[in-house]
Protein backbone atom coordinates (compact mmCIF):
# COMPACT_ATOMS: atom_id res chain seq x y z
CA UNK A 1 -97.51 110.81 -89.85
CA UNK A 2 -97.61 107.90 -87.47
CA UNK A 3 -95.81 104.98 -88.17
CA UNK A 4 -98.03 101.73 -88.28
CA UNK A 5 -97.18 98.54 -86.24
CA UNK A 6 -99.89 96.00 -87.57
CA UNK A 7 -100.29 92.78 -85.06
CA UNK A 8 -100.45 89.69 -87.14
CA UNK A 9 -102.47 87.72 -84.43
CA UNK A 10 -105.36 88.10 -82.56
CA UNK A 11 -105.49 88.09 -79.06
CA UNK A 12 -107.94 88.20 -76.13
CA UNK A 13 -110.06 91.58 -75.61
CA UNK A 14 -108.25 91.63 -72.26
CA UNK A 15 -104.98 90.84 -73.12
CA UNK A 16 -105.25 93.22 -76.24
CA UNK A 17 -106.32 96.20 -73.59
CA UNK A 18 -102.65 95.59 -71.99
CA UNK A 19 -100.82 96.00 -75.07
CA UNK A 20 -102.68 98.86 -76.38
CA UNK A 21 -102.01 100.69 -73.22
CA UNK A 22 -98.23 100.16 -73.55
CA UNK A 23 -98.52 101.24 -77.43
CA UNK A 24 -95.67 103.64 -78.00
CA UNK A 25 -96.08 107.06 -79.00
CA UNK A 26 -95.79 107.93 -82.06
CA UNK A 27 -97.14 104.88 -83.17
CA UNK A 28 -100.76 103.72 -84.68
CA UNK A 29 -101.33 99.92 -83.63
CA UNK A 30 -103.57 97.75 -86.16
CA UNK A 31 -104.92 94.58 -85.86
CA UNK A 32 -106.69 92.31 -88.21
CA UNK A 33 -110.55 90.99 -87.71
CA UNK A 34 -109.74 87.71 -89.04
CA UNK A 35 -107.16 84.93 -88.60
CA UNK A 36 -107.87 83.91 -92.34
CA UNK A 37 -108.84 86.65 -94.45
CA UNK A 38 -106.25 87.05 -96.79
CA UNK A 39 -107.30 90.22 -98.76
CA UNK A 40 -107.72 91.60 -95.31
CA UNK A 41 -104.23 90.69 -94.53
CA UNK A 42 -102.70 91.67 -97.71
CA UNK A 43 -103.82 94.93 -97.35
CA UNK A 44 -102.66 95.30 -93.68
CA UNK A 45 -99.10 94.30 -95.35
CA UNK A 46 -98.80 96.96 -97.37
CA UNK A 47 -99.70 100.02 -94.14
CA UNK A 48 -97.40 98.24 -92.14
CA UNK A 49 -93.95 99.87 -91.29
CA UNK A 50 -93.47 97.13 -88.80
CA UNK A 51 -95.48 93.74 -88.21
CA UNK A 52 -95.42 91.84 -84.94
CA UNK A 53 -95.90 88.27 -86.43
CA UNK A 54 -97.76 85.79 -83.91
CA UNK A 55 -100.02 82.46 -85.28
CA UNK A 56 -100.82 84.45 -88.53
CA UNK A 57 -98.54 82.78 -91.36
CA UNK A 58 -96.48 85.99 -93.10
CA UNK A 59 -95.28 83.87 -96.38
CA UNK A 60 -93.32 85.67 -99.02
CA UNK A 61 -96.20 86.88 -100.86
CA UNK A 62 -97.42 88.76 -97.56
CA UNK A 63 -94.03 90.03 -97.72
CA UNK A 64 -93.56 91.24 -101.37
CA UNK A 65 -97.14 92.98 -100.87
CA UNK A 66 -95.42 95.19 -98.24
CA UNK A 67 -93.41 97.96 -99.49
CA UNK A 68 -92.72 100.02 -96.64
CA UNK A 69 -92.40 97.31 -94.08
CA UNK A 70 -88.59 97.76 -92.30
CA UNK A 71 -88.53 94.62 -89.68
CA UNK A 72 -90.98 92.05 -88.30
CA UNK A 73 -90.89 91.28 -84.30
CA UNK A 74 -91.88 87.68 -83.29
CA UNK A 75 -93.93 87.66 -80.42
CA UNK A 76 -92.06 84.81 -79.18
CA UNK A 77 -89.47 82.90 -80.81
CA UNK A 78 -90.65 80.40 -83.18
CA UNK A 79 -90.22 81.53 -86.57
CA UNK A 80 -91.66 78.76 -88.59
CA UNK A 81 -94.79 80.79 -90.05
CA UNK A 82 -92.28 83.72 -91.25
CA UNK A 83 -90.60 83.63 -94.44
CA UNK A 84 -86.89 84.63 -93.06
CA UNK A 85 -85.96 84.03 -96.37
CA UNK A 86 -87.89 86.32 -98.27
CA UNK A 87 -87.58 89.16 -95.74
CA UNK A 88 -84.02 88.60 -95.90
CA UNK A 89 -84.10 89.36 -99.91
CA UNK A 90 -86.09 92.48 -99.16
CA UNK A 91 -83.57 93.69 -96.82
CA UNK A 92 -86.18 93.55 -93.86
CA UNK A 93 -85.45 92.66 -90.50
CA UNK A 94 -86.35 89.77 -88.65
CA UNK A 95 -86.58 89.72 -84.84
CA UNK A 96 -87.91 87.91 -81.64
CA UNK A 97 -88.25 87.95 -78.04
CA UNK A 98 -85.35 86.01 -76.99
CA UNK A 99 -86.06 84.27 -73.33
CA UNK A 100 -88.93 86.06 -72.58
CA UNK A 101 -91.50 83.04 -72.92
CA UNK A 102 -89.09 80.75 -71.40
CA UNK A 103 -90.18 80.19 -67.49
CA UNK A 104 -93.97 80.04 -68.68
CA UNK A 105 -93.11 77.35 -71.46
CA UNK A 106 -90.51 75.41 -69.36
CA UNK A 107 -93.43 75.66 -66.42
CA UNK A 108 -95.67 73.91 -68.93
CA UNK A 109 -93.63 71.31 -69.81
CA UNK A 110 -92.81 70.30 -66.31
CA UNK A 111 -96.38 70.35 -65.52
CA UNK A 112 -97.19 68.29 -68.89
CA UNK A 113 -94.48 65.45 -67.37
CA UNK A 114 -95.77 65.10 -63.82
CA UNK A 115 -99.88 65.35 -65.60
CA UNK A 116 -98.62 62.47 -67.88
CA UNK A 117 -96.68 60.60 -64.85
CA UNK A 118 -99.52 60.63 -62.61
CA UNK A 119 -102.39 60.10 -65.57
CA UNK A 120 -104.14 63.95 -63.87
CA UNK A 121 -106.41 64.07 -66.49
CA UNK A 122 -107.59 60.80 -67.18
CA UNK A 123 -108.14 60.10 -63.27
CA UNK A 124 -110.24 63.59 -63.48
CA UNK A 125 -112.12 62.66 -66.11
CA UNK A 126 -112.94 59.36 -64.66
CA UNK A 127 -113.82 60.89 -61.52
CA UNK A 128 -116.43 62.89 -62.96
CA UNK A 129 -117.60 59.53 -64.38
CA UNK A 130 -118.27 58.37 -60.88
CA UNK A 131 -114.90 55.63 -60.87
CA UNK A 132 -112.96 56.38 -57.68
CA UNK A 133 -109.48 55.30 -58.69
CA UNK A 134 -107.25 55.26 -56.26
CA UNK A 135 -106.54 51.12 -56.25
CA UNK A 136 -106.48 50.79 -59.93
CA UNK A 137 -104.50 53.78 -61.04
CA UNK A 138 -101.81 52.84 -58.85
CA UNK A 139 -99.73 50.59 -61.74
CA UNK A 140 -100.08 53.35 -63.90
CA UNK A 141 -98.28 56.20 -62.08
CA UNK A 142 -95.00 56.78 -61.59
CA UNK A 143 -92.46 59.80 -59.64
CA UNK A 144 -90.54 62.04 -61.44
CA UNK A 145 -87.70 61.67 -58.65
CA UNK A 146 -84.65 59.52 -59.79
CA UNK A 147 -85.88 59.72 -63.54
CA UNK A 148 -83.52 59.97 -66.70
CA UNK A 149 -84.83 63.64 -68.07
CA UNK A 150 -83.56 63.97 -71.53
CA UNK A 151 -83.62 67.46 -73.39
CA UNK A 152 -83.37 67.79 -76.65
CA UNK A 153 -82.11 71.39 -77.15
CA UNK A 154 -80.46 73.39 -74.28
CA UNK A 155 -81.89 76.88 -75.02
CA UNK A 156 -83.11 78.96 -72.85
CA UNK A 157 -86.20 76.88 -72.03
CA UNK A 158 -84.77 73.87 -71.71
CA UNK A 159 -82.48 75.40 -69.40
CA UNK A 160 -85.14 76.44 -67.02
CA UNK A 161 -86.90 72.87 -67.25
CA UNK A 162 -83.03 71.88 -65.64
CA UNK A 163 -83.18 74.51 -62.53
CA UNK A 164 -87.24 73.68 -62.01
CA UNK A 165 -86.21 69.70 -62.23
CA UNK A 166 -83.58 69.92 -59.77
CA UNK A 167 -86.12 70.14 -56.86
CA UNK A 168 -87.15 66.75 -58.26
CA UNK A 169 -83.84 65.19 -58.24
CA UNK A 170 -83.73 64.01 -61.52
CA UNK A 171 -80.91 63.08 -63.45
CA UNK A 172 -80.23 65.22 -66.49
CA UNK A 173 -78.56 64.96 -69.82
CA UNK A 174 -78.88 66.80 -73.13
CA UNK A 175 -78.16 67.09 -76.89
CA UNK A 176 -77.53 69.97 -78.70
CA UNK A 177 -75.62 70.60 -82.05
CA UNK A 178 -73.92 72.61 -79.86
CA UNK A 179 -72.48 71.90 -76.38
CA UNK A 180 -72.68 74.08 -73.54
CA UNK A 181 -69.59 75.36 -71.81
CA UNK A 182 -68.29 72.52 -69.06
CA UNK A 183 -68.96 75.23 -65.94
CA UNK A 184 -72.55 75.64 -67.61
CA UNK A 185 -73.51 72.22 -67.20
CA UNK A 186 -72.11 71.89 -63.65
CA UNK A 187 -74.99 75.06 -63.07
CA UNK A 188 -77.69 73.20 -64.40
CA UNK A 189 -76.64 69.66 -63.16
CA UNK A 190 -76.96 68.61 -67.21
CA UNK A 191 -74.37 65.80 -68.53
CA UNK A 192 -74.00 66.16 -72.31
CA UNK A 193 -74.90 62.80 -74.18
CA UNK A 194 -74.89 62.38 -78.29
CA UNK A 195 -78.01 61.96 -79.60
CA UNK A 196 -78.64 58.51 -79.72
CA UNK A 197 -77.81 58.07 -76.10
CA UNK A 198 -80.27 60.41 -75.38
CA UNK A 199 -83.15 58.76 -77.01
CA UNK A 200 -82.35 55.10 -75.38
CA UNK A 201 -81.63 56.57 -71.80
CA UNK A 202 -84.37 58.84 -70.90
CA UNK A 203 -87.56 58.03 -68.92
CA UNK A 204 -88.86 61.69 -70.13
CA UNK A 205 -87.80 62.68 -73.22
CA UNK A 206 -88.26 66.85 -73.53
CA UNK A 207 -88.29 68.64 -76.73
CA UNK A 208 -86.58 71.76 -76.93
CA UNK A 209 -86.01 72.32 -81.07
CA UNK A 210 -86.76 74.94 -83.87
CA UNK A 211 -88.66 74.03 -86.50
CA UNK A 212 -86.40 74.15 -89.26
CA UNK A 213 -85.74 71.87 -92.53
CA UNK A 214 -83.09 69.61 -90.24
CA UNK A 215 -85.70 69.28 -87.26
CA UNK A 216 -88.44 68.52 -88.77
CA UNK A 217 -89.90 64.90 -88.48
CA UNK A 218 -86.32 64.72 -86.08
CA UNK A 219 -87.86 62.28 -83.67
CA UNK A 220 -90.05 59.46 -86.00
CA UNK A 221 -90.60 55.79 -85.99
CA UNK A 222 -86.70 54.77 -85.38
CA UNK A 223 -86.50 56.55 -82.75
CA UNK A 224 -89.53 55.47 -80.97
CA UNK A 225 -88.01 52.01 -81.08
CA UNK A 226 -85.20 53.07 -79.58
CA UNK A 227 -86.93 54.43 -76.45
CA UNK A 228 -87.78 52.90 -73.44
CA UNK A 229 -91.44 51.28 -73.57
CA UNK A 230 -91.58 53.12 -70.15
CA UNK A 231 -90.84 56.73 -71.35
CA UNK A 232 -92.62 59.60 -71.94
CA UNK A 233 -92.66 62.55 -74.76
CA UNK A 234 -93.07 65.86 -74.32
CA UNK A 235 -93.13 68.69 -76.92
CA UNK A 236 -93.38 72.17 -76.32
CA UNK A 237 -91.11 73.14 -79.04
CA UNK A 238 -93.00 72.43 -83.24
CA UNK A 239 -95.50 69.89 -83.94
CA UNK A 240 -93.34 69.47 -86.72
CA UNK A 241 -90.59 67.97 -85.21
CA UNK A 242 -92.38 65.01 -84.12
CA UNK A 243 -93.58 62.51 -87.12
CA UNK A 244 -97.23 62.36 -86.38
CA UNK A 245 -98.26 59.29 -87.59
CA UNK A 246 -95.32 57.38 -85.74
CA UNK A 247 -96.10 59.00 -82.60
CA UNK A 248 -99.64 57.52 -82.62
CA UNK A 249 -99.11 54.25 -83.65
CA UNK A 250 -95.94 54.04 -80.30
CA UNK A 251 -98.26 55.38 -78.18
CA UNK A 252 -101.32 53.31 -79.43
CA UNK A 253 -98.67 50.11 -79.26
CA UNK A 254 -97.07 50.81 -76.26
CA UNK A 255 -93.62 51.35 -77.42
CA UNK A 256 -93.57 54.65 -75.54
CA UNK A 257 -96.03 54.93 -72.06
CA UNK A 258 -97.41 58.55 -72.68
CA UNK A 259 -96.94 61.67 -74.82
CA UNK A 260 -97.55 65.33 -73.22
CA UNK A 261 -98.19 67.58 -76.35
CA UNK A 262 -98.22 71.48 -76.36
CA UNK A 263 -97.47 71.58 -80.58
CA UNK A 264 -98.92 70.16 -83.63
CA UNK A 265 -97.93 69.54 -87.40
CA UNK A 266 -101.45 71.32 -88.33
CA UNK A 267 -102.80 74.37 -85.58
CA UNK A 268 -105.81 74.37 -84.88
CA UNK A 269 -105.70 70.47 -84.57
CA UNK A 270 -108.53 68.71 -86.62
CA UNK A 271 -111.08 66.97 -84.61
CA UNK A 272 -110.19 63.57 -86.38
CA UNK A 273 -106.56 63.75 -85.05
CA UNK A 274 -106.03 60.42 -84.47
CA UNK A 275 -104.16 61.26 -81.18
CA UNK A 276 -107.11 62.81 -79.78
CA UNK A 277 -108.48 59.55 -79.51
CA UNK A 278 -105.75 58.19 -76.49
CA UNK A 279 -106.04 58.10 -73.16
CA UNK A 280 -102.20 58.03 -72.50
CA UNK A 281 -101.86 61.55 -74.26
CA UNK A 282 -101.61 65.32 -72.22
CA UNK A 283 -103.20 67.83 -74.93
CA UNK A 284 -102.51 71.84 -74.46
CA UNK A 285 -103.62 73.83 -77.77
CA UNK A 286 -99.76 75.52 -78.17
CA UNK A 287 -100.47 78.05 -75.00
CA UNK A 288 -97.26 77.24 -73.35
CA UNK A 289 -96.37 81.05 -73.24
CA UNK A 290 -99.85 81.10 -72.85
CA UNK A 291 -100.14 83.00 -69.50
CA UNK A 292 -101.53 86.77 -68.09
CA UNK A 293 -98.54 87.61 -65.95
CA UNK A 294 -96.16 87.44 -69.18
CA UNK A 295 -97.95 89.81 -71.62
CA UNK A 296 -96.53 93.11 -69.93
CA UNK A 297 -92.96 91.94 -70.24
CA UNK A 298 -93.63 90.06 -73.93
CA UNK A 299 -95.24 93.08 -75.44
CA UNK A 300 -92.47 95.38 -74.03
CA UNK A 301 -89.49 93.39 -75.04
CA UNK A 302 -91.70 93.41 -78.82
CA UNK A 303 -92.02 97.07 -78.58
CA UNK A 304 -88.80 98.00 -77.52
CA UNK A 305 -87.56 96.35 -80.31
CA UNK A 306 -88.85 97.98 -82.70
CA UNK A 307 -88.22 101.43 -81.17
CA UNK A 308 -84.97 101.12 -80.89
CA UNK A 309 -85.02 100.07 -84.82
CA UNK A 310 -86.82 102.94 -85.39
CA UNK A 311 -84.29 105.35 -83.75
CA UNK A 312 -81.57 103.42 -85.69
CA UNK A 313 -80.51 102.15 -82.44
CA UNK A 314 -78.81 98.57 -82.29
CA UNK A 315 -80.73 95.98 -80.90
CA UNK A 316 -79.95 92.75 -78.66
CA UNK A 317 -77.83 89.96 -81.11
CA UNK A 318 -80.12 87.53 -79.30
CA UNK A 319 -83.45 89.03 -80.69
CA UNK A 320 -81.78 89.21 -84.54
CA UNK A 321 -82.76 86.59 -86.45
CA UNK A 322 -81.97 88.67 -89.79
CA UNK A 323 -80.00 91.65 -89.73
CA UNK A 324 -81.77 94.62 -91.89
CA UNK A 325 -79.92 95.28 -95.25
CA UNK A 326 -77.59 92.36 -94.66
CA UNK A 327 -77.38 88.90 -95.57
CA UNK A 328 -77.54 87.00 -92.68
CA UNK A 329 -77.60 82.90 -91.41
CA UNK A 330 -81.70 82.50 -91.32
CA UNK A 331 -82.49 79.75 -89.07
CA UNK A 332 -86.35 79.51 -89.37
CA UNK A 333 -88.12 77.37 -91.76
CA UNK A 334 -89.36 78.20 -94.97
């Protein structure tokens, strides 16, 4: 009998035609109808020997409803909608895709600082208005050469935002809870600050975090009056990780200049999001790894996981979030 490998997302007709022709054998691949259905997805649980977890939350009642389930595969690396701990207790195993969203993300955030910078949508939009801009926008704008790029993180995203800004001679520095190695930095061009420094110094602040119980709400009111009233956010890491409410009310103040957001506390965002409502703010809807080109290599990192877990073969310590049968140090949040 097959085993079953049930997708906890939905994608794209298109994009679901490359994956299903990569399916491996001896597999049957399911997919849900419904991002919300929970009966629906309750009963996919418990056929699934292995789930690849994407924007569908798999909380630990998903998980107790699942007894044959061995390991769940991130597609991606943000754990925040899987109950680590829970799987953990059940002596399932949790993996993800280590690096392999990492040049489309860090693309996306680079593109999110120069669109905020230069105010691309907002001079589009007016455009199509009829305003021709090209006096007025002028005090507005600014280069990203010679800016302070902070990074908050230094995985392997934020590393690639650090080779792509080098062609824009930027100056670099970086918190992490822990520091990179001294030849490291030299490679990226990255100076290691603490975190405080970070926040006052840069001119584009980058976010680079997990979403876990330590992170979230990390950057919030304080720190907002710490930063420049010249500087720019972006986040491409959690929503989470960024207090909301604080972020408006800097950007709607003009304690920071601009925000470039890929992630929100609540996904979809509600049309009433108060941040919708600013003209200084980038929006993306999460789709940083969002891209066509990446879907061959995503879903065959994802399935090669969980073949070589099938053959009892080990797999990369990058990708192991929770070892199978073992206790383990879970770092998503729960």
């Amino acid at each position: 009998m097959k085993r079953k490998i049930v997708w906890m997302e939905i994608h794209d007709p298109r994009i679901q035609k490359i994956e299903d022709q990569m399916a491996p054998e001896g597999f049957e691949i399911i997919r849900p109808q419904s991002r919300t259905d929970r009966e629906e997805h309750l009963q996919l649980m418990q056929e699934a020997d292995y789930v690849i977890a994407g924007g569908i939350p798999i909380p630990a009642d998903y998980i107790a409803q699942a007894p044959k389930l061995k390991m769940i595969q991130k597609w991606g690396i943000g754990l925040d909608k899987v109950d680590c701990r829970r799987a953990e207790q059940e002596g399932i195993g949790v993996c993800i895709t280590a690096g392999e969203n990492a040049v489309p993300v860090a693309e996306l955030a680079v593109g999110l600082m120069i669109a905020v910078n230069r105010r691309i949508p907002y001079v589009d939009a007016s455009m199509r208005k009829g305003r021709w801009m090209k006096t007025e926008i002028r005090p507005q704008c600014y280069m990203m050469r010679d800016k302070v790029v902070g990074l908050l993180g230094i995985g392997n995203i934020a590393r690639h935002v650090a080779e792509l800004l080098k062609g824009f001679h930027c100056s670099m520095i970086y918190y992490d809870v822990a520091r990179l190695p001294k030849e490291e930095e030299e490679r990226l061009g990255v100076s290691y600050v603490n975190f405080d420094t970070l926040i006052q110094k840069a001119d584009i602040l980058s976010l680079h975090l997990p979403l876990t119980p330590q992170t979230r709400g990390m950057i919030g009111a304080e720190e907002f009056r710490k930063m420049k009233n010249t500087a720019i956010l972006v986040n491409t890491s959690r929503g989470g990780v960024v207090d909301e409410s604080a972020l408006y009310e800097a950007l709607k103040s003009g304690e920071i200049r601009g925000a470039g957001l890929d992630t929100f506390e609540m996904e979809p965002v509600s049309p009433d999001l108060p941040l919708l409502r600013l003209e200084n703010v980038v929006l993306s809807s999460h789709c940083g790894g969002g891209v066509v080109d990446n879907v061959v290599n995503m879903t065959r990192h994802a399935y090669g996981n969980i073949q070589r877990f099938d053959r009892g073969e080990p797999i990369d310590e990058r990708d192991v979030v929770v070892p199978a049968g073992r206790e383990a140090d879970v770092l998503c949040s729960v």
